[in-house]
C-alpha atoms as a PDB file:
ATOM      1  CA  UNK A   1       5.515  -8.861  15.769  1.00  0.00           C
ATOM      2  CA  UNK A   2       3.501  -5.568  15.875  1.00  0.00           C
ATOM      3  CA  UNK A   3       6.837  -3.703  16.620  1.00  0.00           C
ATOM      4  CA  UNK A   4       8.980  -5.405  13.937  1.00  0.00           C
ATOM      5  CA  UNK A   5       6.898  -3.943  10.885  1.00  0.00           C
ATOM      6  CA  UNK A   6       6.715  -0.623  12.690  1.00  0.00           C
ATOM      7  CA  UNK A   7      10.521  -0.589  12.557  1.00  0.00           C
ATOM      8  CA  UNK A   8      10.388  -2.175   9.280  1.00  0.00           C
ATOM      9  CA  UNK A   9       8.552   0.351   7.862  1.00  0.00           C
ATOM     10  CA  UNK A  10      10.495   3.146   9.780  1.00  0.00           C
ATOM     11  CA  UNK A  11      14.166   1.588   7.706  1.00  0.00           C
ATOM     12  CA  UNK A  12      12.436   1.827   4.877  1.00  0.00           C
ATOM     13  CA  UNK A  13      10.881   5.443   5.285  1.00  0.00           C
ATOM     14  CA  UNK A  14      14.356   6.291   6.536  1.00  0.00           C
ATOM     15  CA  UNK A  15      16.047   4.454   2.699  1.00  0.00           C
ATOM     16  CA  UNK A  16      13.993   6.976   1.143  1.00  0.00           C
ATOM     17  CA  UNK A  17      14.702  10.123   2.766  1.00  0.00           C
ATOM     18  CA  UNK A  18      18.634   8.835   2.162  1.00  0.00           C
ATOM     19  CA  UNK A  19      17.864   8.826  -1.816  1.00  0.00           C
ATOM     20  CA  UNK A  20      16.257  12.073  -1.694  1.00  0.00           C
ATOM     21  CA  UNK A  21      19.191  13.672   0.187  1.00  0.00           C
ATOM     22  CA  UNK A  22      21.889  12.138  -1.920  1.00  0.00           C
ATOM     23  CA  UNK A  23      19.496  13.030  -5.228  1.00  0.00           C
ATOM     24  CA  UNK A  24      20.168  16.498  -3.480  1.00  0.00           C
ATOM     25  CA  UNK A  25      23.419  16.852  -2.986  1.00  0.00           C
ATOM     26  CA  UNK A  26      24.502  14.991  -6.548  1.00  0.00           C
ATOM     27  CA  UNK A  27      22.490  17.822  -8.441  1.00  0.00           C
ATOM     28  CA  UNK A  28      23.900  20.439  -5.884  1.00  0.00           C
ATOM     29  CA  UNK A  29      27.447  18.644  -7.126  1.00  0.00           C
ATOM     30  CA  UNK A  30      26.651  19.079 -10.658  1.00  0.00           C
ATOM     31  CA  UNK A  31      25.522  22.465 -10.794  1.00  0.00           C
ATOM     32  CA  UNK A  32      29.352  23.605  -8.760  1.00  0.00           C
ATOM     33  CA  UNK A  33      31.140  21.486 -11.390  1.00  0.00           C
ATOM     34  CA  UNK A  34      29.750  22.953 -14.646  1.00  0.00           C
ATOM     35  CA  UNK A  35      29.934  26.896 -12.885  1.00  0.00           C
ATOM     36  CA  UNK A  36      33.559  25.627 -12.265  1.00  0.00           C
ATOM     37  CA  UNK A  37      34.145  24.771 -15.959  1.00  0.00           C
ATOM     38  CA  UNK A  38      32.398  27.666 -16.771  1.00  0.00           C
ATOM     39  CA  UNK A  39      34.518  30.138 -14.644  1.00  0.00           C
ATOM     40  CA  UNK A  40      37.921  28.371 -15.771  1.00  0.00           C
ATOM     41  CA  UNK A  41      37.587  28.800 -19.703  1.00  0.00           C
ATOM     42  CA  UNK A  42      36.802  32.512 -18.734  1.00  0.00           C
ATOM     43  CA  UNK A  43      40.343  32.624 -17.073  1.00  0.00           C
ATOM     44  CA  UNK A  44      41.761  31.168 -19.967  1.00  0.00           C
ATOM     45  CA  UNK A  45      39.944  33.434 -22.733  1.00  0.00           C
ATOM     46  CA  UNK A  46      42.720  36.321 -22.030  1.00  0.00           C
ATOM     47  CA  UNK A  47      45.831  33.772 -22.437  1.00  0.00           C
ATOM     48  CA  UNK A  48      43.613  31.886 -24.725  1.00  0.00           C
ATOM     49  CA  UNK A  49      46.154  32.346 -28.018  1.00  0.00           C
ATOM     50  CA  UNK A  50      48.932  31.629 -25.843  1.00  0.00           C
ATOM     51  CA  UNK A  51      48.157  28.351 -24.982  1.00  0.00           C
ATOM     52  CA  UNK A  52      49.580  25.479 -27.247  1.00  0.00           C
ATOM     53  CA  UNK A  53      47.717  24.180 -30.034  1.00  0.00           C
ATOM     54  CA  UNK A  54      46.476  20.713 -28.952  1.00  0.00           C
ATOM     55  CA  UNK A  55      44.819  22.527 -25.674  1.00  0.00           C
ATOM     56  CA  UNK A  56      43.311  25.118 -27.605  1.00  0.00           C
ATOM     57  CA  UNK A  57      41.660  22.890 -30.197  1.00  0.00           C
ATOM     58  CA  UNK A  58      40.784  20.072 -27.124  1.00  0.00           C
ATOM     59  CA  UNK A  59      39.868  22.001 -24.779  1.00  0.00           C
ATOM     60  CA  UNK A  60      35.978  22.759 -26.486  1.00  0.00           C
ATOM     61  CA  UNK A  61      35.849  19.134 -26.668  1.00  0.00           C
ATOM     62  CA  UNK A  62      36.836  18.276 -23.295  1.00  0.00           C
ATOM     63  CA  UNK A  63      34.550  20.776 -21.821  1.00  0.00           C
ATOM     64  CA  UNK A  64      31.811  19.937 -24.097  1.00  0.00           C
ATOM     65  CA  UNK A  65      31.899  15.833 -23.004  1.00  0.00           C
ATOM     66  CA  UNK A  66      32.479  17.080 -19.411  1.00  0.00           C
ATOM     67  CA  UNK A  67      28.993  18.763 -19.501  1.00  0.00           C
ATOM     68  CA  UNK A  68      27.528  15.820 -21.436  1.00  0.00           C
ATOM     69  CA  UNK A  69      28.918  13.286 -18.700  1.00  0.00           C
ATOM     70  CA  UNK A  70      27.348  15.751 -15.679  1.00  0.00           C
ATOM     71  CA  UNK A  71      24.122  15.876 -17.160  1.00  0.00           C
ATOM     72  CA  UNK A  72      24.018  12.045 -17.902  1.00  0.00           C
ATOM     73  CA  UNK A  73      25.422  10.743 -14.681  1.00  0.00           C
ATOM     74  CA  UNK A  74      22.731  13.181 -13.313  1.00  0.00           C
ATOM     75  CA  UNK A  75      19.629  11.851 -14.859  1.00  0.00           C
ATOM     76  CA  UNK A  76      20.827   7.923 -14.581  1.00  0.00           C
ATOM     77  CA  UNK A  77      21.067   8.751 -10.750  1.00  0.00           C
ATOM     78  CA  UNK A  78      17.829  10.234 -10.726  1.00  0.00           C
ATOM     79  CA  UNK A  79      16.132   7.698 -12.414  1.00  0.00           C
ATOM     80  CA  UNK A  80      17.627   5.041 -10.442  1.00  0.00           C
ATOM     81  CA  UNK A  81      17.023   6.326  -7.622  1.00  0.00           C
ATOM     82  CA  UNK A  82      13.004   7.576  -8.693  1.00  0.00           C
ATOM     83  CA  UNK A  83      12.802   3.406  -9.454  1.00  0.00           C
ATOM     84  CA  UNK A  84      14.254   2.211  -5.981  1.00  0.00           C
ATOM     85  CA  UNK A  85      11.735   4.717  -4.324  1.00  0.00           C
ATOM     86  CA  UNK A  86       9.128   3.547  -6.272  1.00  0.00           C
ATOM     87  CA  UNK A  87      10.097  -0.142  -5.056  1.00  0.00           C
ATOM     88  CA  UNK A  88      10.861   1.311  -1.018  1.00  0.00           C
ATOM     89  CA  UNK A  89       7.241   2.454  -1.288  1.00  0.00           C
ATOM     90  CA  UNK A  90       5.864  -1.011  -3.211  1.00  0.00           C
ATOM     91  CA  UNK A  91       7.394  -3.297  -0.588  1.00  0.00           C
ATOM     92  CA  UNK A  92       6.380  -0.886   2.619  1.00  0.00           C
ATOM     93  CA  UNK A  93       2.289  -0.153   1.388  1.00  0.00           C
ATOM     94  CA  UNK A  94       2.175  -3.191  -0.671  1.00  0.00           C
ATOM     95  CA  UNK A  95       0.554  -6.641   0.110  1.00  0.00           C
ATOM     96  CA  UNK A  96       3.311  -9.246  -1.474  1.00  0.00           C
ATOM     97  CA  UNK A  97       0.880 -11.745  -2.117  1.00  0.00           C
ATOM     98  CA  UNK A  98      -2.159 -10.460  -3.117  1.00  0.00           C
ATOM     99  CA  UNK A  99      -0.924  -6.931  -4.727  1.00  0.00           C
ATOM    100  CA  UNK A 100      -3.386  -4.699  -2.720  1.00  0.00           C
ATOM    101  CA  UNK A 101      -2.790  -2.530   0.105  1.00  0.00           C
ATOM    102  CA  UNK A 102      -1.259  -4.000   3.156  1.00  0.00           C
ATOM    103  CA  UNK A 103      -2.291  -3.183   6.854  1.00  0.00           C
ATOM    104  CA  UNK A 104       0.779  -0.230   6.970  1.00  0.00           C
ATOM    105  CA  UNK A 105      -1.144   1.417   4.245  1.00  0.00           C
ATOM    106  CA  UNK A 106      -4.765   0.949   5.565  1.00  0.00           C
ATOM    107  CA  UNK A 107      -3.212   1.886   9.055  1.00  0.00           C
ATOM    108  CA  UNK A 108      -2.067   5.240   7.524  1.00  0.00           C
ATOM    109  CA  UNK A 109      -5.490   6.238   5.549  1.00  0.00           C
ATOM    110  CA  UNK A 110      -7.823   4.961   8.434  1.00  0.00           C
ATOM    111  CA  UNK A 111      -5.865   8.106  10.585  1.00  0.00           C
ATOM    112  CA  UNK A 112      -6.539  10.456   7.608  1.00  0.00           C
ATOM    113  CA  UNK A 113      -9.939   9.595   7.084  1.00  0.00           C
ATOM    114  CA  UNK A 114     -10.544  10.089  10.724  1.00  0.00           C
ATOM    115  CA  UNK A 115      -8.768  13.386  10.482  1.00  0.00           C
ATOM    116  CA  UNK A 116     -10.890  14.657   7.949  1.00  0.00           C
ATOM    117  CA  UNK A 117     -14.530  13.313   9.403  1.00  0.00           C
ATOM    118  CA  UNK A 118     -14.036  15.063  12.742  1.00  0.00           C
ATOM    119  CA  UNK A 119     -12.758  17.877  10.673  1.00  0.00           C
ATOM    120  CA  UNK A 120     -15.514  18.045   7.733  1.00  0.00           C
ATOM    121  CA  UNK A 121     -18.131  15.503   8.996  1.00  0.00           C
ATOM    122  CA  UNK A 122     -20.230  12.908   7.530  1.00  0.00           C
ATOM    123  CA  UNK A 123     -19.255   9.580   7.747  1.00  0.00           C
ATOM    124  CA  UNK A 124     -16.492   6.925   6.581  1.00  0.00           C
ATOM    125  CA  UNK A 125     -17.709   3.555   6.348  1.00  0.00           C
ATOM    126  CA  UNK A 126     -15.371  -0.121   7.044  1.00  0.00           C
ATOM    127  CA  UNK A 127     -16.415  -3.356   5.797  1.00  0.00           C
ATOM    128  CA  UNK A 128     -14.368  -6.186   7.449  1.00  0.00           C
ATOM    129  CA  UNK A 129     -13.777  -9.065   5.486  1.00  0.00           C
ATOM    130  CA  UNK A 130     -13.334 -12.526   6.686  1.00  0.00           C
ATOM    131  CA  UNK A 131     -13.338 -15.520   3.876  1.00  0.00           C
ATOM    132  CA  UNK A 132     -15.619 -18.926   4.873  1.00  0.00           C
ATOM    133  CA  UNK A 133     -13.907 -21.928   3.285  1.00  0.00           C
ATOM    134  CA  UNK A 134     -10.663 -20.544   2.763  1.00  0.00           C
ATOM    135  CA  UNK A 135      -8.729 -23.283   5.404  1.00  0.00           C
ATOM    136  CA  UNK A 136     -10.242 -26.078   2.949  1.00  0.00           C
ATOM    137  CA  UNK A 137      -8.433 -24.352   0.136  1.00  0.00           C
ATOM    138  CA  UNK A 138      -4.779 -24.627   1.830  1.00  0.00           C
ATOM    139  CA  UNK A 139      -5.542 -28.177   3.020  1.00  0.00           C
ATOM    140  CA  UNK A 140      -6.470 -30.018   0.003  1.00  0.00           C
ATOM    141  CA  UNK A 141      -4.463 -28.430  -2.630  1.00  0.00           C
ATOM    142  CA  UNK A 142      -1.989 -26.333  -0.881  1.00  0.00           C
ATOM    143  CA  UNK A 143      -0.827 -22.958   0.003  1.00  0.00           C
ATOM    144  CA  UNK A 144       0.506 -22.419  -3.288  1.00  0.00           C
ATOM    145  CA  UNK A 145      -3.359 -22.671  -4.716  1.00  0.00           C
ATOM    146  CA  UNK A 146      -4.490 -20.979  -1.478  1.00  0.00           C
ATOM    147  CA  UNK A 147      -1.943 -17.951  -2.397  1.00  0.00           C
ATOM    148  CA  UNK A 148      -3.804 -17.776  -6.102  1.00  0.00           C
ATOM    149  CA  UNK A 149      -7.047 -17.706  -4.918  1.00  0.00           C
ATOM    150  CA  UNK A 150      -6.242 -15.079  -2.568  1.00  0.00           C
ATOM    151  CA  UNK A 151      -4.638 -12.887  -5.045  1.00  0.00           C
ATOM    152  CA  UNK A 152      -7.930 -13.117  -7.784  1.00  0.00           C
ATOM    153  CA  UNK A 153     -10.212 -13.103  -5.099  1.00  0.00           C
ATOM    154  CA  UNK A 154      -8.117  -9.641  -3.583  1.00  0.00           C
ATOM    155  CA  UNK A 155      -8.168  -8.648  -7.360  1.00  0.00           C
ATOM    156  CA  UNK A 156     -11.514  -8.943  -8.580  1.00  0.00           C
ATOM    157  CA  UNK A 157     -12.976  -7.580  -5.072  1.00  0.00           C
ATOM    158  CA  UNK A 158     -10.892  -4.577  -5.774  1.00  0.00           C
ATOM    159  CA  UNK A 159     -12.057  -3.817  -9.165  1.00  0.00           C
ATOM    160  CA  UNK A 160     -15.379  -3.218  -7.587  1.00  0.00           C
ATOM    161  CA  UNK A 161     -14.364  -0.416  -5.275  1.00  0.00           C
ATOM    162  CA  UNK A 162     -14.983   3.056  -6.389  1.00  0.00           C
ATOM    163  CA  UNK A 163     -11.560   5.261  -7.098  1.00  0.00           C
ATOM    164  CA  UNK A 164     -11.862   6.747  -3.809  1.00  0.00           C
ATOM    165  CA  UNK A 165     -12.078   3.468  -1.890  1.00  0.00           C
ATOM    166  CA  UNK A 166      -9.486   2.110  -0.092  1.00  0.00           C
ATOM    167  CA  UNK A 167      -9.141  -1.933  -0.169  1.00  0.00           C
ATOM    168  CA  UNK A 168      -6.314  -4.355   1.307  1.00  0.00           C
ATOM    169  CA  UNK A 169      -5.406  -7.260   2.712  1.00  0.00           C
ATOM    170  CA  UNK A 170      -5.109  -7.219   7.099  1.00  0.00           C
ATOM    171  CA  UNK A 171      -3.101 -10.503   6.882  1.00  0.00           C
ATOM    172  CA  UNK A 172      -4.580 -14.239   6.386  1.00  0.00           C
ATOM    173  CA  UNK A 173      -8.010 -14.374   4.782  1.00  0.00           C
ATOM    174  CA  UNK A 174      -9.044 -11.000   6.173  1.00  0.00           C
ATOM    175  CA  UNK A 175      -9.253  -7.794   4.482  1.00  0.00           C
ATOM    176  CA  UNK A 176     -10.463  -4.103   4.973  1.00  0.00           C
ATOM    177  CA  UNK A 177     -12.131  -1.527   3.004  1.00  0.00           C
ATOM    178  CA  UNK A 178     -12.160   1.947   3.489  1.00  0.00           C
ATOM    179  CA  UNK A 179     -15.291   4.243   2.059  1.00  0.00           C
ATOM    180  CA  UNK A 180     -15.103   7.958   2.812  1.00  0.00           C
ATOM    181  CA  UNK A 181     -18.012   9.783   2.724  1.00  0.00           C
ATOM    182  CA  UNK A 182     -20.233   6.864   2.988  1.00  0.00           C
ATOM    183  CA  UNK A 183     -23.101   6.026   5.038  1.00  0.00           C
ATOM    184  CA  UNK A 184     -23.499   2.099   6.163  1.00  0.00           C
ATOM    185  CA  UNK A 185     -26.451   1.513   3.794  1.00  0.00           C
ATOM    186  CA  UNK A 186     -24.454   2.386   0.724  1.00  0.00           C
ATOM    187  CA  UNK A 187     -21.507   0.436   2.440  1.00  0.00           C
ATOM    188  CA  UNK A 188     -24.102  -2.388   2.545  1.00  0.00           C
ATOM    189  CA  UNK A 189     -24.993  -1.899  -1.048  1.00  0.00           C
ATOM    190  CA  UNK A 190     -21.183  -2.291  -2.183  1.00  0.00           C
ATOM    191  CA  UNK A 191     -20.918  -5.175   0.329  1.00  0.00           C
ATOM    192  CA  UNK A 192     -23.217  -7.502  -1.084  1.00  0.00           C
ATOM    193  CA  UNK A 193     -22.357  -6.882  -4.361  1.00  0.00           C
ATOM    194  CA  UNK A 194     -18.489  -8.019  -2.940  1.00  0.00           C
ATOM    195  CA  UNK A 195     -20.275 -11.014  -1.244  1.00  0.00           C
ATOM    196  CA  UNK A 196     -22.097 -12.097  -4.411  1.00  0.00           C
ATOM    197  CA  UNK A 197     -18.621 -11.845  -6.353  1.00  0.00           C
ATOM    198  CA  UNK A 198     -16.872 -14.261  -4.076  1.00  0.00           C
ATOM    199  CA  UNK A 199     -19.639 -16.639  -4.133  1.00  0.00           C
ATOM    200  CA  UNK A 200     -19.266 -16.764  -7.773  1.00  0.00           C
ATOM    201  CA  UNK A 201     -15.991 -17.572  -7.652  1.00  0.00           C
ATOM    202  CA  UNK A 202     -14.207 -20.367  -9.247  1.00  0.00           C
ATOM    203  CA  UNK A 203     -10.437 -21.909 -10.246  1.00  0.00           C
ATOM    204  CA  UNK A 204     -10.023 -25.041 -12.052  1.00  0.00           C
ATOM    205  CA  UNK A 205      -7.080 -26.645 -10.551  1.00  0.00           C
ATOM    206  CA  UNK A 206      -5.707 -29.977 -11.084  1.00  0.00           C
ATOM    207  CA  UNK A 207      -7.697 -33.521 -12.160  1.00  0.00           C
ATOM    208  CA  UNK A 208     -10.806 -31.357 -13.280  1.00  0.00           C
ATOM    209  CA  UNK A 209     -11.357 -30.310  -9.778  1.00  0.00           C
ATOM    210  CA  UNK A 210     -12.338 -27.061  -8.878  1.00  0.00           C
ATOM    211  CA  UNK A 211     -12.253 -24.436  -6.562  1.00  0.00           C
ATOM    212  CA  UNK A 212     -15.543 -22.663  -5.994  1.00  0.00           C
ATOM    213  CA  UNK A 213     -16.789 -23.315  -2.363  1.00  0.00           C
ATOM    214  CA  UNK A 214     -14.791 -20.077  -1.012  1.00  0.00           C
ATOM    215  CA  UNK A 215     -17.278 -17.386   0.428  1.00  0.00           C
ATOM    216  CA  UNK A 216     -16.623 -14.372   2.721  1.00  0.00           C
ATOM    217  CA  UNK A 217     -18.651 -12.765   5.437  1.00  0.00           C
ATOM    218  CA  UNK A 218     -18.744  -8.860   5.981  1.00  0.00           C
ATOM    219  CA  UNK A 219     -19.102  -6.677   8.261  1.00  0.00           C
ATOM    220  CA  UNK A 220     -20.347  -3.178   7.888  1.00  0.00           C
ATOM    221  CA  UNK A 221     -19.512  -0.061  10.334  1.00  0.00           C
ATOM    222  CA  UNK A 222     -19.307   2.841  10.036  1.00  0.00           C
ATOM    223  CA  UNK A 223     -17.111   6.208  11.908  1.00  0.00           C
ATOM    224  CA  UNK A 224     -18.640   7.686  14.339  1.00  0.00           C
ATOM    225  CA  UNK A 225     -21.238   5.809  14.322  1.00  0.00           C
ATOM    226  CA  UNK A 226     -20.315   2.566  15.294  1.00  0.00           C
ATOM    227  CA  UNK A 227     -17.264   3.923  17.445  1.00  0.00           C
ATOM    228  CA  UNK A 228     -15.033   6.490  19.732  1.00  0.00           C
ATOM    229  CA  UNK A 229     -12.327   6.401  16.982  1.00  0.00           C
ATOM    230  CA  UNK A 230     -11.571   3.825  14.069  1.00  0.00           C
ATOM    231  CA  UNK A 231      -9.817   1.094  15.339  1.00  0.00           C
ATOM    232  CA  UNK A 232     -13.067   1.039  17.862  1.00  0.00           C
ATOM    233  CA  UNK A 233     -14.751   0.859  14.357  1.00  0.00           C
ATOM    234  CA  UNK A 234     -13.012  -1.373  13.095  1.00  0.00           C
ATOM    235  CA  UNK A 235     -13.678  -3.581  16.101  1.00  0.00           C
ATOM    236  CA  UNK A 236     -17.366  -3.231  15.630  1.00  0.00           C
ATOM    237  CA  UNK A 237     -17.586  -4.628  12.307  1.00  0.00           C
ATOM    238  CA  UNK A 238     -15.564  -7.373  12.781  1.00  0.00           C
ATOM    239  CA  UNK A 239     -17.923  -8.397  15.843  1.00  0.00           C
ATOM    240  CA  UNK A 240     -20.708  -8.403  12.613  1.00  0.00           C
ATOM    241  CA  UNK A 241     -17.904 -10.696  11.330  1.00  0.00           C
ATOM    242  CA  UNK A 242     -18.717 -13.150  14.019  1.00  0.00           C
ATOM    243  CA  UNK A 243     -21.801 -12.952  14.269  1.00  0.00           C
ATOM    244  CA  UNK A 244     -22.032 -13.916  10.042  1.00  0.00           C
ATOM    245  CA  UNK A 245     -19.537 -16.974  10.925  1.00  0.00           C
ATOM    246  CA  UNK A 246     -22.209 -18.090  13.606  1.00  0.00           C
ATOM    247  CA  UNK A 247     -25.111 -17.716  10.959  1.00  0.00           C
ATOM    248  CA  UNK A 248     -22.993 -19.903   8.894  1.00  0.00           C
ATOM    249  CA  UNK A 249     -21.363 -17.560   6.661  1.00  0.00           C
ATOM    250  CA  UNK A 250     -21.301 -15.962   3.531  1.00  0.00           C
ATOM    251  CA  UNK A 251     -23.663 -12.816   4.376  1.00  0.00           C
ATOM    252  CA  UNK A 252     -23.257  -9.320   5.196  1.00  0.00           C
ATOM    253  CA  UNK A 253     -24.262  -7.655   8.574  1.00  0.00           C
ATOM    254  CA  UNK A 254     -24.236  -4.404   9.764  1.00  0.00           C
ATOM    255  CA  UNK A 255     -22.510  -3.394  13.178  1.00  0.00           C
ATOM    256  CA  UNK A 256     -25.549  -2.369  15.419  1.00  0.00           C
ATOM    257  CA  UNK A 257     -23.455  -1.463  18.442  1.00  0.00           C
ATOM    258  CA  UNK A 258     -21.302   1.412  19.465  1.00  0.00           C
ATOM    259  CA  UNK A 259     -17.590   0.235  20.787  1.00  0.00           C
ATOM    260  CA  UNK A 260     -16.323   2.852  23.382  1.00  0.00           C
ATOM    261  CA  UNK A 261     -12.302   3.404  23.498  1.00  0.00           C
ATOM    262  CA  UNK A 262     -11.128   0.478  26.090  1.00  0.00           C
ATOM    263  CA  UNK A 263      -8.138  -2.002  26.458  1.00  0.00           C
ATOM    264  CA  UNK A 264      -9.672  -4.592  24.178  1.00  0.00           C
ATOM    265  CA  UNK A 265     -10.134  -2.770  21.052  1.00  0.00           C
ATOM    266  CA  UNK A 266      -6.674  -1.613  21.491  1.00  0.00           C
ATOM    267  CA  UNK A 267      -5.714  -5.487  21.795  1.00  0.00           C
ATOM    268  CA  UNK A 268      -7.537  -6.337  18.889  1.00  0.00           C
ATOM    269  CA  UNK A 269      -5.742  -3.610  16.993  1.00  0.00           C
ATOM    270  CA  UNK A 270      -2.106  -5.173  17.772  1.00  0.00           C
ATOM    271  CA  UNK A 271      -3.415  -8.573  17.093  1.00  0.00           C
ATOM    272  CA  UNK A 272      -4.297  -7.650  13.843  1.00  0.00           C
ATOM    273  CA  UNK A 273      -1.125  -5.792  13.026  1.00  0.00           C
ATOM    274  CA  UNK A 274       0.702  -8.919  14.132  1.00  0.00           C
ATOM    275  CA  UNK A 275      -0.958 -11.214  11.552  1.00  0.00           C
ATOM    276  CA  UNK A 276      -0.150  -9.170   8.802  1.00  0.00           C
ATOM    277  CA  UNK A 277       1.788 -10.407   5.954  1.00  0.00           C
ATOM    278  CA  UNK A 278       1.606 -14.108   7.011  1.00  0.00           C
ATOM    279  CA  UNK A 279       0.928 -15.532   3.178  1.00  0.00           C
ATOM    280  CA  UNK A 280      -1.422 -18.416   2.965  1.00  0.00           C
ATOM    281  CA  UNK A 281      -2.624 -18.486   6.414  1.00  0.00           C
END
């Protein structure tokens, strides 16, 4: 599963660079057709009273409408293809259900945010997010509600992130956030005020009945601190995950231990990758 969306994501990072080179060579196109139009009334200026009437007074206009055609055909092409980009890049870093950031995109900034901690120091602090309740949801009303109450709980979590946080959905009821330059106490600040919005929670739904016994448990970890790299991070805080599901849930705990690079982390890592995308889970 893990190596589908990697090639997934590959096709689509390979559409893109196909637009871009075609975007190319269509404005590379244009540009030799006007000089061409250019250079061939100059020819004609010498012989220009020679010519018959009807070319002589058509000619301006044909040139004129030939330019006007280049120039348009040129901009609808780039704006089409600026808007199928923009969509490429939607459906490869984009969650489909929720409308955060999917696992490819968290994937990519957990490398750069490693990158620039061993490069700059300080630290970059996870919180692992697991929901407590959420099964309930897709049993009695369906994954259709379960799919809405992801997507508002996804949204209003997300609103609480500073600008330079990083939030998004792992797959299921699961999700990550990212906090660079951020030390585990202030990552335990932000996630209990992320707990405390999910236990507020609530959807009417049909009959008067309502949704509002979904909570989440966190875990909080933090690079290097908790971890050899972040996926060994990562694998710390959601073993804080566990540890709030045996406490019963809906609570935040911080990672205490230190996860050295070994065969299970990496295991975890593909596991993860694997359930991502699966809507309603």
């Amino acid at each position: 599963m893990a190596k589908d969306k990697e090639l997934g994501r590959l096709a689509n990072e390979d559409q893109i660079e196909q637009m871009e080179t075609r975007l190319r060579r269509i404005f590379v196109g244009s540009v030799c057709l006007s000089f061409a139009i250019v250079l061939l009334l100059t020819m004609m200026v010498p012989s220009w009273s020679g010519l018959p009437p009807l070319v002589r007074y058509s000619f301006p206009a044909v040139l004129l409408w030939s330019m006007v055609v280049t120039a348009y055909g040129f901009y609808a092409q780039l704006c089409v293809s600026e808007s199928m980009k923009e969509s490429l890049r939607h459906k490869t870093f984009v969650d489909e259900v929720t409308g955060v950031y999917n696992y490819r995109y968290l994937d990519r900034r957990l490398a750069e945010e490693t990158e620039r901690t061993r490069r700059h120091g300080g630290l970059t602090a996870v919180l692992y997010m697991d929901l407590d309740g959420f099964k309930q949801v897709n049993d009695r009303f369906g994954h259709q509600v379960g799919n809405t109450v992801l997507q508002q709980i996804a949204t209003t979590m997300s609103r609480k992130m500073r600008s330079c946080d990083v939030f998004g959905r792992i797959g299921g009821d699961e999700f990550l956030a990212i906090l660079p330059q951020t030390d585990r106490r202030e990552a335990y600040v932000l996630a209990e005020r992320l707990r405390e919005t999910v236990e507020n929670y609530a959807l009417a739904v049909e009959k008067g009945r309502i949704v509002d016994f979904v909570r989440v448990s966190i875990g909080v970890a933090a690079f290097p601190v908790n971890g050899e790299s972040m996926d060994n991070v990562i694998t710390a805080a959601d073993n804080a995950v566990y540890e709030c599901k045996s406490r019963g849930g809906n609570r935040v705990i911080m990672a205490g231990q230190f996860v050295a690079a070994d065969v299970a982390a990496d295991a975890f890592v593909e596991r993860v990758r694997g359930r991502q995308g699966a809507p309603g889970d």
